[in-house]
Every structure is written in C-alpha cells, then in structure tokens.
Protein backbone atom coordinates (compact mmCIF):
# COMPACT_ATOMS: atom_id res chain seq x y z
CA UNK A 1 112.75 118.32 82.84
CA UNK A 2 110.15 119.45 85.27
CA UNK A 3 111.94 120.35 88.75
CA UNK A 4 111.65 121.77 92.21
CA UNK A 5 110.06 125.16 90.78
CA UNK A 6 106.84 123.62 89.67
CA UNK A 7 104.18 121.83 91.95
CA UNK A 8 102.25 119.18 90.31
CA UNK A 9 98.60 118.09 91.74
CA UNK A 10 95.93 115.80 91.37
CA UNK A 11 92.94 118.34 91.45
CA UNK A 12 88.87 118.38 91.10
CA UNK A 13 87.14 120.58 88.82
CA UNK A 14 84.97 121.75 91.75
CA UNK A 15 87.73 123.15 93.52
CA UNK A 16 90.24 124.41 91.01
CA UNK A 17 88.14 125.65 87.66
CA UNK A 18 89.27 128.44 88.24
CA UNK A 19 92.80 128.03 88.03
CA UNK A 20 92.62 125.39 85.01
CA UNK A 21 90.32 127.39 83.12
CA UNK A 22 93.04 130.40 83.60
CA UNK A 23 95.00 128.27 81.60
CA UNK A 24 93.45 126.49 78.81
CA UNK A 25 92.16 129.85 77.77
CA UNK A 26 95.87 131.48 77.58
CA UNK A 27 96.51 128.57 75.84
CA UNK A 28 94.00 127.49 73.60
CA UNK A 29 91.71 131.01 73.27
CA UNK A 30 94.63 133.43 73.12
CA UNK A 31 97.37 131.76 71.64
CA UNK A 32 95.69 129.01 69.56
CA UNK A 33 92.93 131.22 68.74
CA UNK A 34 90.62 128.05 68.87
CA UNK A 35 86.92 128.66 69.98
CA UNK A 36 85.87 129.48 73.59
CA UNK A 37 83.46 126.92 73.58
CA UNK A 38 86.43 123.81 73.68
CA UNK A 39 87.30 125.78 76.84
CA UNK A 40 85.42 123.05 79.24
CA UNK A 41 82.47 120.34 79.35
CA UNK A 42 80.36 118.34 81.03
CA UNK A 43 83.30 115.54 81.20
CA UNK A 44 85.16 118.27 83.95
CA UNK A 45 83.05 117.60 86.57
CA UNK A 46 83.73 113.94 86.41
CA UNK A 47 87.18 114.28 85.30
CA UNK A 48 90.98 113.30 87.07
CA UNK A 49 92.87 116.73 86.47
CA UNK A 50 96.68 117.71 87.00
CA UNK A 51 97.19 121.15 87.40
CA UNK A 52 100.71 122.73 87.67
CA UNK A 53 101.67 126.14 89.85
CA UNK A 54 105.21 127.79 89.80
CA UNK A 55 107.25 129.14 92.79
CA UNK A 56 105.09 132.16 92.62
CA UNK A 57 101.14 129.73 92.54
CA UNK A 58 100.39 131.14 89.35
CA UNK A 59 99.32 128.04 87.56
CA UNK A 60 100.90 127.32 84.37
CA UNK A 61 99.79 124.24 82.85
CA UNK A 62 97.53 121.63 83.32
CA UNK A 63 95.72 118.44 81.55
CA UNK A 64 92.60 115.67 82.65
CA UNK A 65 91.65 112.35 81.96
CA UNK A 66 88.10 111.37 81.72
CA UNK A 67 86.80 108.36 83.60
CA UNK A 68 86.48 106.80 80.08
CA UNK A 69 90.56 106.82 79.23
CA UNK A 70 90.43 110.06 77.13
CA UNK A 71 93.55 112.16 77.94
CA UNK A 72 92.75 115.94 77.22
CA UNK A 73 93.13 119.14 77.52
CA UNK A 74 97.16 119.64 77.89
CA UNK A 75 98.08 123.10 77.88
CA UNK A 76 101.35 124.48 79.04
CA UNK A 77 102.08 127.83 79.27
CA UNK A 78 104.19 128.92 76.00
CA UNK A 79 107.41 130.43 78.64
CA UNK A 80 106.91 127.06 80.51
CA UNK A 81 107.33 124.50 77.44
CA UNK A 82 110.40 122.80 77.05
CA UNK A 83 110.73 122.26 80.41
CA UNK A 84 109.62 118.61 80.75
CA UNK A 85 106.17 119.62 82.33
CA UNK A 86 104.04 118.33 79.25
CA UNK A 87 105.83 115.15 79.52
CA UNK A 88 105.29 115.07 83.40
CA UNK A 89 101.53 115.87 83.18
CA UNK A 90 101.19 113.14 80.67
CA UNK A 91 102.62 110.79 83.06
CA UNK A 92 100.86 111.61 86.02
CA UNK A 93 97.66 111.03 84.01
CA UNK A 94 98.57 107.67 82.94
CA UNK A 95 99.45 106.65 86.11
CA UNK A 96 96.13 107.79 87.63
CA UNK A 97 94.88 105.48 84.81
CA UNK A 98 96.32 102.78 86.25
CA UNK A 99 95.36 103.76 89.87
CA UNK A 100 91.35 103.65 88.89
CA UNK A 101 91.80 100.73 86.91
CA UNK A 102 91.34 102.36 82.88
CA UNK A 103 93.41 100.54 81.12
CA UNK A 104 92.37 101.90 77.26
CA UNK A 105 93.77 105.24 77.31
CA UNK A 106 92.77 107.45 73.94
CA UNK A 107 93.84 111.00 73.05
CA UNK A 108 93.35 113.36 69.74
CA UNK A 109 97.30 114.34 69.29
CA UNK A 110 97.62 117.91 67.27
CA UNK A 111 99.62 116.17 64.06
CA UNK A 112 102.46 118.32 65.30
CA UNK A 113 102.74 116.51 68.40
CA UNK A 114 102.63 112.94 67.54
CA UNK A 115 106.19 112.36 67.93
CA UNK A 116 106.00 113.81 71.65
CA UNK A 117 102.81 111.40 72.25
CA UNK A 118 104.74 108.24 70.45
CA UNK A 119 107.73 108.76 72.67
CA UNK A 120 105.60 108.15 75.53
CA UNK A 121 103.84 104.19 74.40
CA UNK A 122 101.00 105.91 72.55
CA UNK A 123 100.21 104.43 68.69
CA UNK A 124 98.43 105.97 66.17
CA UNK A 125 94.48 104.78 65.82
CA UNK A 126 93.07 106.14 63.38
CA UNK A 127 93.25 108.59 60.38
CA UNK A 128 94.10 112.68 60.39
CA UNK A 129 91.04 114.98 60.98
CA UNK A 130 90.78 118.60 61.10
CA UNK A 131 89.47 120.00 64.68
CA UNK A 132 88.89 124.00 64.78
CA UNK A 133 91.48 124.51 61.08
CA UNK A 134 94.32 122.10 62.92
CA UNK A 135 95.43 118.57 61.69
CA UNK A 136 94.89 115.90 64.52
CA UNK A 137 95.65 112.15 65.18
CA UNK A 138 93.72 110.24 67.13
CA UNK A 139 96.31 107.80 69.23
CA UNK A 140 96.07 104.86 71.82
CA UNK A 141 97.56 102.99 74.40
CA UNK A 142 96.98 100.09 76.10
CA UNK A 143 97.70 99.45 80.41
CA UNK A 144 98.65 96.67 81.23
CA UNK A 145 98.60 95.10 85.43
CA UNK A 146 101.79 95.30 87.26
C-alpha cells in the first residue's frame, strides 16, 4: 500500500514534463526497451496526469487520463512496485474521471496485467494485440453518478 513516503499529485504537462517524462523513459525506454517515440503525444498537453515523488522529490511513478476516458501511461519505478502506488494512481485517475464528468473509461492493459486492471472494475473489450513485441488487452469500465 502506498503510504506517507510518497506524495501523489494532480499535475499539468506544462509544468511537470519534465519530471513525468523522467519516468516513463526509465520505465518504458530503459527497462521495457519499447520505442522512444511512445514516450509522449499530442494528448499530454490536454491530458489529467498523477505524478508521484518520494521523501527525497525524485519522482517515481506516474500515469494520465485523456479528456476522452483513455487511462495511460502507468509507469512505476521497478524498486517502487509492489507498494500499492500503481493501484493508487489508477484510482486517482478514475476519480478525476468522475470529477470532469467521463464516465467511459478505456485502457490497453499489457496481457500480464489484466488481473491487476480486473481487480479494480475494469472488463475486457476487445481481443489481444501486439503493441511494440508485447501482448495487450484492451479493457473498459463504465462510471456511474453518485
């Protein structure tokens, strides 16, 4: 479970790119050894993000939500998983959904982590692709008003 070591914000791309791009590039360039170019888009600008700083303010994971409902870009430090922060990020996001009124929420799930993403409401929508050599699921979930 996340705790008192992390800080979790609600951030804009035009102020903190540099910080979330820090990231996704530890995570997706260096360790996943995906492409450079998945590293951002023109959706950031536009985007809700999360970002996530330790005790020290190095940050160490971070995710976004397009104004569409498309949940993205998750990427958690490897020394940092296991710690609830995924999970946390992922709920933040939702609820940030709710709070600007997107109420289909999609995401492309790495086949690896579908359990993770089923645990938390999301169904599987559609079939398994390959994206950059890795099986992925495309998943759903529906917000309803409270």
């Amino acid at each position: 479970m996340a705790n008192d070591n992390y800080r979790f914000e609600q951030v804009t791309w035009a102020a903190d790119a540099g910080d979330i791009m820090e990231v996704r590039k530890k995570v997706f360039v260096i360790e996943q050894r995906f492409d450079k170019e998945i590293l951002c888009d023109t959706s950031d600008g536009s985007s809700y993000h999360v970002i996530v700083h330790d005790k020290y303010a190095k940050p160490i994971a971070c995710g976004r939500l397009t104004p569409d409902g498309k949940i993205d870009k998750i990427a958690v430090l490897i020394n940092h998983r296991g710690e609830g922060i995924g999970s946390s990020i992922l709920t933040q996001l939702v609820a940030i959904a709710k709070s600007h009124n997107i109420h289909d929420l999609t995401l492309n799930a790495e086949k690896e982590l579908v359990r993770f993403y089923d645990q938390q409401s999301f169904h599987i929508d559609g079939p398994v692709y390959m994206k950059q050599g890795v099986p992925h699921q495309r998943m759903s979930k529906k917000l309803v008003n409270s």
